[in-house]
Structures are given as C-alpha cells and as structure tokens.
C-alpha atoms as a PDB file:
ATOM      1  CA  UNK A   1       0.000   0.000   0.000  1.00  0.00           C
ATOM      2  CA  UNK A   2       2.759   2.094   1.097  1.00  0.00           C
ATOM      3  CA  UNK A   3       4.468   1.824  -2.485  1.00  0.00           C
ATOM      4  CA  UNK A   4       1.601   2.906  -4.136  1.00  0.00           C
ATOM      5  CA  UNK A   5       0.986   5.608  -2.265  1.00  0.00           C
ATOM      6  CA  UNK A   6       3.968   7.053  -2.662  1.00  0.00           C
ATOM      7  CA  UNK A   7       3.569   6.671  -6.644  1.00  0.00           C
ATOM      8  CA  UNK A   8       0.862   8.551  -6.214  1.00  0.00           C
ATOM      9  CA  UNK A   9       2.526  11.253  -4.751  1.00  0.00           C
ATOM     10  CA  UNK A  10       5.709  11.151  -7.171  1.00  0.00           C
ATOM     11  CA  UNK A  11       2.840  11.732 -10.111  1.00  0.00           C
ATOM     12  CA  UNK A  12       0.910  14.413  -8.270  1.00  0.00           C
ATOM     13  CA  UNK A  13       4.112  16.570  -8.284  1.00  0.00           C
ATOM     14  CA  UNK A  14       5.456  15.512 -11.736  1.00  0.00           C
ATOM     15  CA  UNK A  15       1.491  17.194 -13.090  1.00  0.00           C
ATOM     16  CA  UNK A  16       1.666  20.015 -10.906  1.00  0.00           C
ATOM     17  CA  UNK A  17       5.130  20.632 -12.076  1.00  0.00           C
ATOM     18  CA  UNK A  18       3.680  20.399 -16.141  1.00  0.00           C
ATOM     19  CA  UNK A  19       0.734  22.484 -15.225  1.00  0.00           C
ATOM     20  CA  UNK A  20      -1.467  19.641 -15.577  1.00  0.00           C
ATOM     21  CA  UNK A  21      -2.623  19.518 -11.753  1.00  0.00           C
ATOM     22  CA  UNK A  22      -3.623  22.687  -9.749  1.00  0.00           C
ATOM     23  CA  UNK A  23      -0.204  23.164  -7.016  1.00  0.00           C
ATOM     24  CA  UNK A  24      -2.613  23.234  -3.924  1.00  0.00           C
ATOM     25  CA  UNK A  25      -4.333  19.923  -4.905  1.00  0.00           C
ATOM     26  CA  UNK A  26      -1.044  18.382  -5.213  1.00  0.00           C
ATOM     27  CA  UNK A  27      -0.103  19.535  -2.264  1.00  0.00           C
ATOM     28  CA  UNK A  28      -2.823  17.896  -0.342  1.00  0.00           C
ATOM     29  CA  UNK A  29      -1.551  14.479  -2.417  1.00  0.00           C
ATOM     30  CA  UNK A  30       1.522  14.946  -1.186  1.00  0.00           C
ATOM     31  CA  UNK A  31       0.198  15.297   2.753  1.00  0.00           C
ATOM     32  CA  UNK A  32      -2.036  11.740   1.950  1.00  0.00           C
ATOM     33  CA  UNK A  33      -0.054   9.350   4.978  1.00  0.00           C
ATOM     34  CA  UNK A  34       0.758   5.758   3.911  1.00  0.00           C
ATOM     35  CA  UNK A  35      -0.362   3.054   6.631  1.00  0.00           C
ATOM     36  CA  UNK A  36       1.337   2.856   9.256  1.00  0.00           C
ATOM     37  CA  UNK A  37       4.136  -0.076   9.529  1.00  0.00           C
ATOM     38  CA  UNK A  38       3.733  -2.919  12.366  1.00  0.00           C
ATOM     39  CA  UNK A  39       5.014  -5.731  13.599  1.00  0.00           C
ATOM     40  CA  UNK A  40       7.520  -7.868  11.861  1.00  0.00           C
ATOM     41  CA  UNK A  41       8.266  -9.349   8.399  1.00  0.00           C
ATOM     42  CA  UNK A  42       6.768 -12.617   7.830  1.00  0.00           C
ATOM     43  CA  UNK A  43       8.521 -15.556   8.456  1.00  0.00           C
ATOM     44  CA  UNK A  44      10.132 -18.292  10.191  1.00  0.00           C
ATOM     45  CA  UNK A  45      13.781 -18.576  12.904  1.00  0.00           C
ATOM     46  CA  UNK A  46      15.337 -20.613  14.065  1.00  0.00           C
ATOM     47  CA  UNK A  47      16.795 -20.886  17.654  1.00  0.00           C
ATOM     48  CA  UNK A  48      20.187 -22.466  17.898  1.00  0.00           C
ATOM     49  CA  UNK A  49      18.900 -25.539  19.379  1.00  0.00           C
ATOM     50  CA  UNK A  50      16.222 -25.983  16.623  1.00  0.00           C
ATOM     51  CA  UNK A  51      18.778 -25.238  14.002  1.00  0.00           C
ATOM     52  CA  UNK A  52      21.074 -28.230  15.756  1.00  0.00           C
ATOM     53  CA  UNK A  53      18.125 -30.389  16.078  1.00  0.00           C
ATOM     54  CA  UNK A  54      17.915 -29.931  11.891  1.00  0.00           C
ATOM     55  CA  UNK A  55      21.051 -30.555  11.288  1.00  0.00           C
ATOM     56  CA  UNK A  56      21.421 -33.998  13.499  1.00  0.00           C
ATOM     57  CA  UNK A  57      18.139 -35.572  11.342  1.00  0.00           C
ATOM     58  CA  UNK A  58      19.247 -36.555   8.454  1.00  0.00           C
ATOM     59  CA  UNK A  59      20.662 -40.623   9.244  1.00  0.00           C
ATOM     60  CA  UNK A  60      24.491 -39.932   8.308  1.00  0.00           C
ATOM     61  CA  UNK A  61      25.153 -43.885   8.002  1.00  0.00           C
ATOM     62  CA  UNK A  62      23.423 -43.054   4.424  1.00  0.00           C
ATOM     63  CA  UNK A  63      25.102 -41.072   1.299  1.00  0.00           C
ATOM     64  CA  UNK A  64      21.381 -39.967   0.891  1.00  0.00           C
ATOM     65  CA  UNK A  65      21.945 -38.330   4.635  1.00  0.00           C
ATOM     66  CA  UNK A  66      24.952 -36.985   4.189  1.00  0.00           C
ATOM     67  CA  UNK A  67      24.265 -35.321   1.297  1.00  0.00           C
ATOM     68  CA  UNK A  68      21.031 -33.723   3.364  1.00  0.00           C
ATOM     69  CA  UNK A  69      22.818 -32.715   5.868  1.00  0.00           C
ATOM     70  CA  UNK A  70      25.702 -30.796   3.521  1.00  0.00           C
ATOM     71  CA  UNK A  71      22.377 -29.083   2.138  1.00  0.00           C
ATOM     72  CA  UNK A  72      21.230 -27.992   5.263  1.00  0.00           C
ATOM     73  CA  UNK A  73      24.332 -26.835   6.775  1.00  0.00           C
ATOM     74  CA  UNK A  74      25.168 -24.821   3.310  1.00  0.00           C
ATOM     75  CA  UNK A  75      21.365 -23.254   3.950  1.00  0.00           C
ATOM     76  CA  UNK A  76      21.823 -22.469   7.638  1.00  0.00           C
ATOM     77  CA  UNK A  77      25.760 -21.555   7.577  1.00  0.00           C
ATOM     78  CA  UNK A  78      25.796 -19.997   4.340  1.00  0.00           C
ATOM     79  CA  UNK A  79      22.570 -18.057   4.103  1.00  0.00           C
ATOM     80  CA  UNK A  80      22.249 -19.627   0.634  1.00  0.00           C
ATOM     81  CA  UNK A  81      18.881 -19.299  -1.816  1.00  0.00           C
ATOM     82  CA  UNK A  82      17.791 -22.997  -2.583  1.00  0.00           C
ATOM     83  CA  UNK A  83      18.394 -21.801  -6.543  1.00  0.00           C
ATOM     84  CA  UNK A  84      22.112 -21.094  -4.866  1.00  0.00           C
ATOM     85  CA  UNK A  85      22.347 -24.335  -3.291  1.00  0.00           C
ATOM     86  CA  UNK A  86      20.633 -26.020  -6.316  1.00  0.00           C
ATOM     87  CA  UNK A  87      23.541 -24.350  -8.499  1.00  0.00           C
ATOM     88  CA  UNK A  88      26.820 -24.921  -6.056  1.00  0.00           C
ATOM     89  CA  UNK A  89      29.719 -26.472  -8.145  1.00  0.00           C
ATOM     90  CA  UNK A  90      32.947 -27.699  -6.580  1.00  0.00           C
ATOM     91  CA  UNK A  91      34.759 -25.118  -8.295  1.00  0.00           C
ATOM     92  CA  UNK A  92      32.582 -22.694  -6.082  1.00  0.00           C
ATOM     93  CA  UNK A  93      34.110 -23.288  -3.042  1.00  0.00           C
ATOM     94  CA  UNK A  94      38.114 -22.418  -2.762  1.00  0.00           C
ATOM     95  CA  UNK A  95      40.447 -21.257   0.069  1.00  0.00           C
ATOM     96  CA  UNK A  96      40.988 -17.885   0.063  1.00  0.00           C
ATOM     97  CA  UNK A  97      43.280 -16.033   2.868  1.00  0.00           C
ATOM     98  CA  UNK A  98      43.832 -19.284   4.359  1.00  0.00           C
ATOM     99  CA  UNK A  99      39.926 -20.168   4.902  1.00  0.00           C
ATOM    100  CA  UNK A 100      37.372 -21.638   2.824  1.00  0.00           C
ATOM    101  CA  UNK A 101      34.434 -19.285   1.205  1.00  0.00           C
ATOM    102  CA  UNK A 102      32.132 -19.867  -1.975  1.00  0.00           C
ATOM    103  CA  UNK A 103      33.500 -17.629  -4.566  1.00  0.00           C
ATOM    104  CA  UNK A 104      32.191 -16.080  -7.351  1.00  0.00           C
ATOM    105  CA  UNK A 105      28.622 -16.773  -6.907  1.00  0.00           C
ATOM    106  CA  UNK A 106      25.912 -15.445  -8.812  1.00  0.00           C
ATOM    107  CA  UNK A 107      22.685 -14.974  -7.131  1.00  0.00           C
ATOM    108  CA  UNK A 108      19.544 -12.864  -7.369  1.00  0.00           C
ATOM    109  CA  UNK A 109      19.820 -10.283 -10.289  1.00  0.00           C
ATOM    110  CA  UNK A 110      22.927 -11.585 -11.379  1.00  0.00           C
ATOM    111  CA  UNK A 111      24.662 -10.119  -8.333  1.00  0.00           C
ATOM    112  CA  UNK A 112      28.040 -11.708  -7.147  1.00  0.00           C
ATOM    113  CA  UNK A 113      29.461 -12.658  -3.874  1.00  0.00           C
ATOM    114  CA  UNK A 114      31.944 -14.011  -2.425  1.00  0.00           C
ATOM    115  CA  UNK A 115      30.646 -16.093   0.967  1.00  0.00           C
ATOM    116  CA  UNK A 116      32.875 -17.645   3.742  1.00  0.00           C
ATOM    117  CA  UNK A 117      32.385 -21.355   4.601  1.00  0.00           C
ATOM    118  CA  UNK A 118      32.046 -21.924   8.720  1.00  0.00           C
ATOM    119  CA  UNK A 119      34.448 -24.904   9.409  1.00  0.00           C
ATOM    120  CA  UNK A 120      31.241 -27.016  10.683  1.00  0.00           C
ATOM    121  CA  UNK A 121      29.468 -26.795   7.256  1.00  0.00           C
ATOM    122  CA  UNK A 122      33.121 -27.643   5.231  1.00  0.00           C
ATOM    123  CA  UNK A 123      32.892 -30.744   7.436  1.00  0.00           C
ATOM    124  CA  UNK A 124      29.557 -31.464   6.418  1.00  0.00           C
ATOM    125  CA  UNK A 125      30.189 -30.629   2.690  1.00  0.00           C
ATOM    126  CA  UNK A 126      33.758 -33.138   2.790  1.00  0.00           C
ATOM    127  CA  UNK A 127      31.673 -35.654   4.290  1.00  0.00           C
ATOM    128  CA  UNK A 128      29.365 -36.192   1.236  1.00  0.00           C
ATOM    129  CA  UNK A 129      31.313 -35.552  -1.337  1.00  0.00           C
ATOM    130  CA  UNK A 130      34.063 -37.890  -0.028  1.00  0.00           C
ATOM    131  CA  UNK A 131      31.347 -40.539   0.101  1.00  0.00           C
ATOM    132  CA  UNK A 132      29.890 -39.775  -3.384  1.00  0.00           C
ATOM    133  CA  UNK A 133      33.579 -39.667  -4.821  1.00  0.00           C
ATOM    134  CA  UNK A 134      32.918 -36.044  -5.946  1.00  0.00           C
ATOM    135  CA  UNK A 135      35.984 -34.189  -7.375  1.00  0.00           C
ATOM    136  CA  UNK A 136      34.155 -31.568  -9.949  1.00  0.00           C
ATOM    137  CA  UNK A 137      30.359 -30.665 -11.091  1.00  0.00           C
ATOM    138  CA  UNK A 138      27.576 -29.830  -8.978  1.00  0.00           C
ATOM    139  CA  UNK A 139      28.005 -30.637  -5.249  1.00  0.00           C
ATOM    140  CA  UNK A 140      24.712 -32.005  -4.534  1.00  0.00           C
ATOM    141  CA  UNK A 141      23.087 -34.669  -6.568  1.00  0.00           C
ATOM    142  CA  UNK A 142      20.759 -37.202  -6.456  1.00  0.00           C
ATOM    143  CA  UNK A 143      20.542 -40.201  -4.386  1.00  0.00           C
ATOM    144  CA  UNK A 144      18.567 -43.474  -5.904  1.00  0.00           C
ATOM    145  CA  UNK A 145      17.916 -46.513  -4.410  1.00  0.00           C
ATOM    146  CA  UNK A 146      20.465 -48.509  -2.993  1.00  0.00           C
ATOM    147  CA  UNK A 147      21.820 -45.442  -1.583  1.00  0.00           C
ATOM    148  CA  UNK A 148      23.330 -44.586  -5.248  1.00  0.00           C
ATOM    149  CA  UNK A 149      24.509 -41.236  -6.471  1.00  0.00           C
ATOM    150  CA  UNK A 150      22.597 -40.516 -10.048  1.00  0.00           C
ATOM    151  CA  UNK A 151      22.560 -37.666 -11.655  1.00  0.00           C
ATOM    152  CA  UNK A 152      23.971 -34.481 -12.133  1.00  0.00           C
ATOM    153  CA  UNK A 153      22.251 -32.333 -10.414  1.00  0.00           C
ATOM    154  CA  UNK A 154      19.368 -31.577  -7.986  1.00  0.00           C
ATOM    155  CA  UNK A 155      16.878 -28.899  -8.421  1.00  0.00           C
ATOM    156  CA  UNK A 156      15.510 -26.063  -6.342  1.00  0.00           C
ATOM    157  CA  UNK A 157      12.246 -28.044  -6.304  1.00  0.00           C
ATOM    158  CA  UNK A 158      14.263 -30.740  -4.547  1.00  0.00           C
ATOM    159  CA  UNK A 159      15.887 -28.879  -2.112  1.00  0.00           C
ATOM    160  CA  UNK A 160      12.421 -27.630  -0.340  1.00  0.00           C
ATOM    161  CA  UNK A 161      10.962 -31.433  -0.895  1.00  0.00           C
ATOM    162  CA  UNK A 162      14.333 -32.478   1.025  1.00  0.00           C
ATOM    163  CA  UNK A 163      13.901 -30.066   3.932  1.00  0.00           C
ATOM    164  CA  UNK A 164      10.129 -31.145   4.518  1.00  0.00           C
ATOM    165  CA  UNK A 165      10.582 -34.825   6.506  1.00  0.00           C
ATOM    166  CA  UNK A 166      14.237 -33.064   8.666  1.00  0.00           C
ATOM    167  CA  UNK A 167      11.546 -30.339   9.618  1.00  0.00           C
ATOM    168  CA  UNK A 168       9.045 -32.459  10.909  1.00  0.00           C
ATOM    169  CA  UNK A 169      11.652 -34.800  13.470  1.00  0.00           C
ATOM    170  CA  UNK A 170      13.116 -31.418  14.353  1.00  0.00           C
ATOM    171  CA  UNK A 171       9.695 -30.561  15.400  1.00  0.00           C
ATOM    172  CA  UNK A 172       9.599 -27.194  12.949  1.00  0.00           C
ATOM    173  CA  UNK A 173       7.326 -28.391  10.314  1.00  0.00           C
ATOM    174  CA  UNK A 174       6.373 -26.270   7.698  1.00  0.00           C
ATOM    175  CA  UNK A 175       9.731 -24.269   7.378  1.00  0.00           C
ATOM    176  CA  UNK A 176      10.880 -23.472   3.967  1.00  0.00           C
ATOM    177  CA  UNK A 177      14.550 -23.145   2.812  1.00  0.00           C
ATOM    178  CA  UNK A 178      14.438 -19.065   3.160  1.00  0.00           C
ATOM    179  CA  UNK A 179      13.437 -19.482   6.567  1.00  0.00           C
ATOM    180  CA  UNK A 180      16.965 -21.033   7.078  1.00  0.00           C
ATOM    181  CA  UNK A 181      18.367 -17.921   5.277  1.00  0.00           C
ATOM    182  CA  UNK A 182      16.098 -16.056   7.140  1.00  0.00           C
ATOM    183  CA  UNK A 183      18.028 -18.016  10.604  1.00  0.00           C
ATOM    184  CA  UNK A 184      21.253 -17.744   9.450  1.00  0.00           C
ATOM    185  CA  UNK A 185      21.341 -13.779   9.233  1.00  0.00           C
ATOM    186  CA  UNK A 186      19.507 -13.664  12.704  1.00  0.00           C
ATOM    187  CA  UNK A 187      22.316 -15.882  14.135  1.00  0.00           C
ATOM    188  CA  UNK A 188      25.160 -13.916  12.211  1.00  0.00           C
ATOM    189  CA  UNK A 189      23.411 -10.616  14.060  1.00  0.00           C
ATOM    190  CA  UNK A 190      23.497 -12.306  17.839  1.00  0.00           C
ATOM    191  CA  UNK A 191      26.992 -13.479  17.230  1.00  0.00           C
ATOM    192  CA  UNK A 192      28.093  -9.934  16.684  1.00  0.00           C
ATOM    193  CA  UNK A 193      28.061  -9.671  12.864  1.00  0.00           C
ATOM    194  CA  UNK A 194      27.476  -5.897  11.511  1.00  0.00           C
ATOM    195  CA  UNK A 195      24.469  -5.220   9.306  1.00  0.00           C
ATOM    196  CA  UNK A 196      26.466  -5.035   6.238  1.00  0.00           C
ATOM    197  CA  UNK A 197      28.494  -8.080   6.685  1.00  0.00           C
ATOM    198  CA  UNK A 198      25.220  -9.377   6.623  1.00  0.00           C
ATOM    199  CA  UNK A 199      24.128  -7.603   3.482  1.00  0.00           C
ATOM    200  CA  UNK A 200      26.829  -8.854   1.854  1.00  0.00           C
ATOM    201  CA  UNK A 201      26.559 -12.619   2.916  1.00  0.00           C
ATOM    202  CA  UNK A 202      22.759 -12.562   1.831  1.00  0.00           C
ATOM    203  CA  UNK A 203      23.728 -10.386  -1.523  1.00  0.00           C
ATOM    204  CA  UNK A 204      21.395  -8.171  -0.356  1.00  0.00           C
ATOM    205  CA  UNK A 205      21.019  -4.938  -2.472  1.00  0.00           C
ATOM    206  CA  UNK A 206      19.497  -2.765  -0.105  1.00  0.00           C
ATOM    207  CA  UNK A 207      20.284  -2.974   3.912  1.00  0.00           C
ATOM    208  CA  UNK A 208      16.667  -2.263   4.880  1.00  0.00           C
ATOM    209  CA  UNK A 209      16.306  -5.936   3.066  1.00  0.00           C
ATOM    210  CA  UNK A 210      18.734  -7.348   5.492  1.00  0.00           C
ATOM    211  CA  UNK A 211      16.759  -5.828   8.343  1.00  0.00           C
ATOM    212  CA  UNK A 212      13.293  -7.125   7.420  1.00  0.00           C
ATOM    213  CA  UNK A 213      15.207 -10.284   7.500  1.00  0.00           C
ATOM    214  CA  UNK A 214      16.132  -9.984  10.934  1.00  0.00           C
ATOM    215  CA  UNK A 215      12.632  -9.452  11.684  1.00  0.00           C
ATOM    216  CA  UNK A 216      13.191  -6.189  12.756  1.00  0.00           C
ATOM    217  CA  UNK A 217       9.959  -3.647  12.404  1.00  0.00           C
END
C-alpha cells in the first residue's frame, strides 16, 4: 500500500510541475499518509537448538543423509537461496586467505558474492562428497535406491521437498529453505556480525532488506 501511495505522490508533483494539476491539490496528495508499519516481516527462525536439532536428522550412516545434511548446513551456515544451493559447483568453493568461502557466486539479479564457509558446514560438505567420490560438477546430486549417487544435479524443487521430513523430526514443520536464510542472518546478528556483513553474505542490495530479515519492524 505504502508503495503505491507514494507513486501517487511522485505523479501528483510531476502534473503540478507540467501544469497539468492545480499546485494546492497536489499539495494535499503529497500530505495523503501511507499506513502505518507494524510488527515484523513474515517468516520463520530458528533458535540455535532448533537449528542443531535440523542438522542432526538426516541418518548420516546413508550417502542420501549426508548429502542432506551438507544441504542444510550450506542453507543455515551460508545463508544460501535454494536456486544457490541447487547451483553450487565444486569449483565454487576455494580457500581464500587461508579459509574456505564460496566464490564467485551469482545470485539474485545476477549479483556476485563471495561467501565464507564456517568450518562445521566444510565438514559437512567433505563428508558427502568424499562418500559420493565427488571431485568436480555440482556438489549435490541425487541419491537413488540402494543409496546410489545418479545424476547431475538436484533442483531447487528438490531442495524444499528435502527439507520437509528433517523439519518435521526437528519438530519445525512447515519451514521453507528461506526461513533457514532467514536463521542464518539472525544468528550472524546475535553473534556480533554488523548489518552489512550481513548484506553482503545474503547479496542483499538494499540494507533495509537485510533488516526485514532480521525481523526487525
């Protein structure tokens, strides 16, 4: 509503200035207040415990497990969008400045970043690719029966199917990959992160983005 309001406005002044609109009935326009903003963004967090409780679901005796559990620690470590997750090569992630980060990759609006890799999710990321004998390509792919890695790739579809079942034993059903993204900012902020570090891990273009993310009025 807000947006359109203030459309409104912009165009009130725009006639007024080309003589099309009398100046004191643009005026008035312009003095027209927007609603008033409440409450929070919608959406889902995660508390730290819930977040653990996610990660330790998948069964990790299983490549199928592993593999879920890389994708959920690259969604709550990372602050990845499931098309980023979907998309993550091998050649994506490289040591820079003697740590590991995903480099070089392109996200919403064909914006690039350059994200750092918390040891815990490397771990988890080794883990399955060491089992599924990955070297290059995609990092996650799919898992057929008899626990066999097929395929080249999986798809953003995929990755919010996978989540699902993990949500429902951690007792957060319902959840959606962004809400992870969502949780991994918020968790960033408590740990001390600035604002824009946080910008920049999401690939946010605007900081009051970043804020509605933290839930934030």
């Amino acid at each position: 509503i807000n947006v359109r309001i203030t459309a409104v406005r912009k165009l009130a002044v725009e006639a007024a200035d080309n003589g099309l609109l009398a100046p004191e009935l643009a005026a008035g326009i312009s003095r027209v207040k927007g609603a008033k903003s409440k409450g929070v963004r919608v959406g889902n967090w995660l508390s730290v415990q819930q977040a653990q409780k996610l990660l330790n679901a998948p069964n990790v005796s299983k490549k199928k497990g592993l593999r879920d559990r890389a994708m959920l620690a690259i969604l709550l470590g990372c602050g990845l969008r499931r098309s980023e997750v979907a998309a993550l090569t091998m050649k994506h992630i490289q040591q820079r400045d003697n740590r590991w980060c995903i480099v070089d990759l392109v996200g919403k609006h064909g914006r690039v970043r350059t994200i750092p890799v918390p040891t815990w999710v490397k771990v988890a990321v080794d883990a399955w690719t060491a089992a599924a004998e990955l070297t290059e390509g995609h990092v996650l792919r799919p898992v057929g029966r008899g626990d066999r890695v097929l395929g080249e790739r999986i798809t953003e579809k995929v990755v919010w199917q996978l989540l699902q079942p993990y949500a429902r034993a951690a007792g957060v059903p319902g959840i959606a990959p962004h809400d992870l993204r969502r949780s991994c900012a918020k968790m960033c902020r408590a740990a001390g992160g600035e604002l824009e570090q946080i910008q920049l891990l999401l690939g946010h273009a605007s900081v009051q983005t970043t804020e509605r993310y933290l839930g934030r009025s």
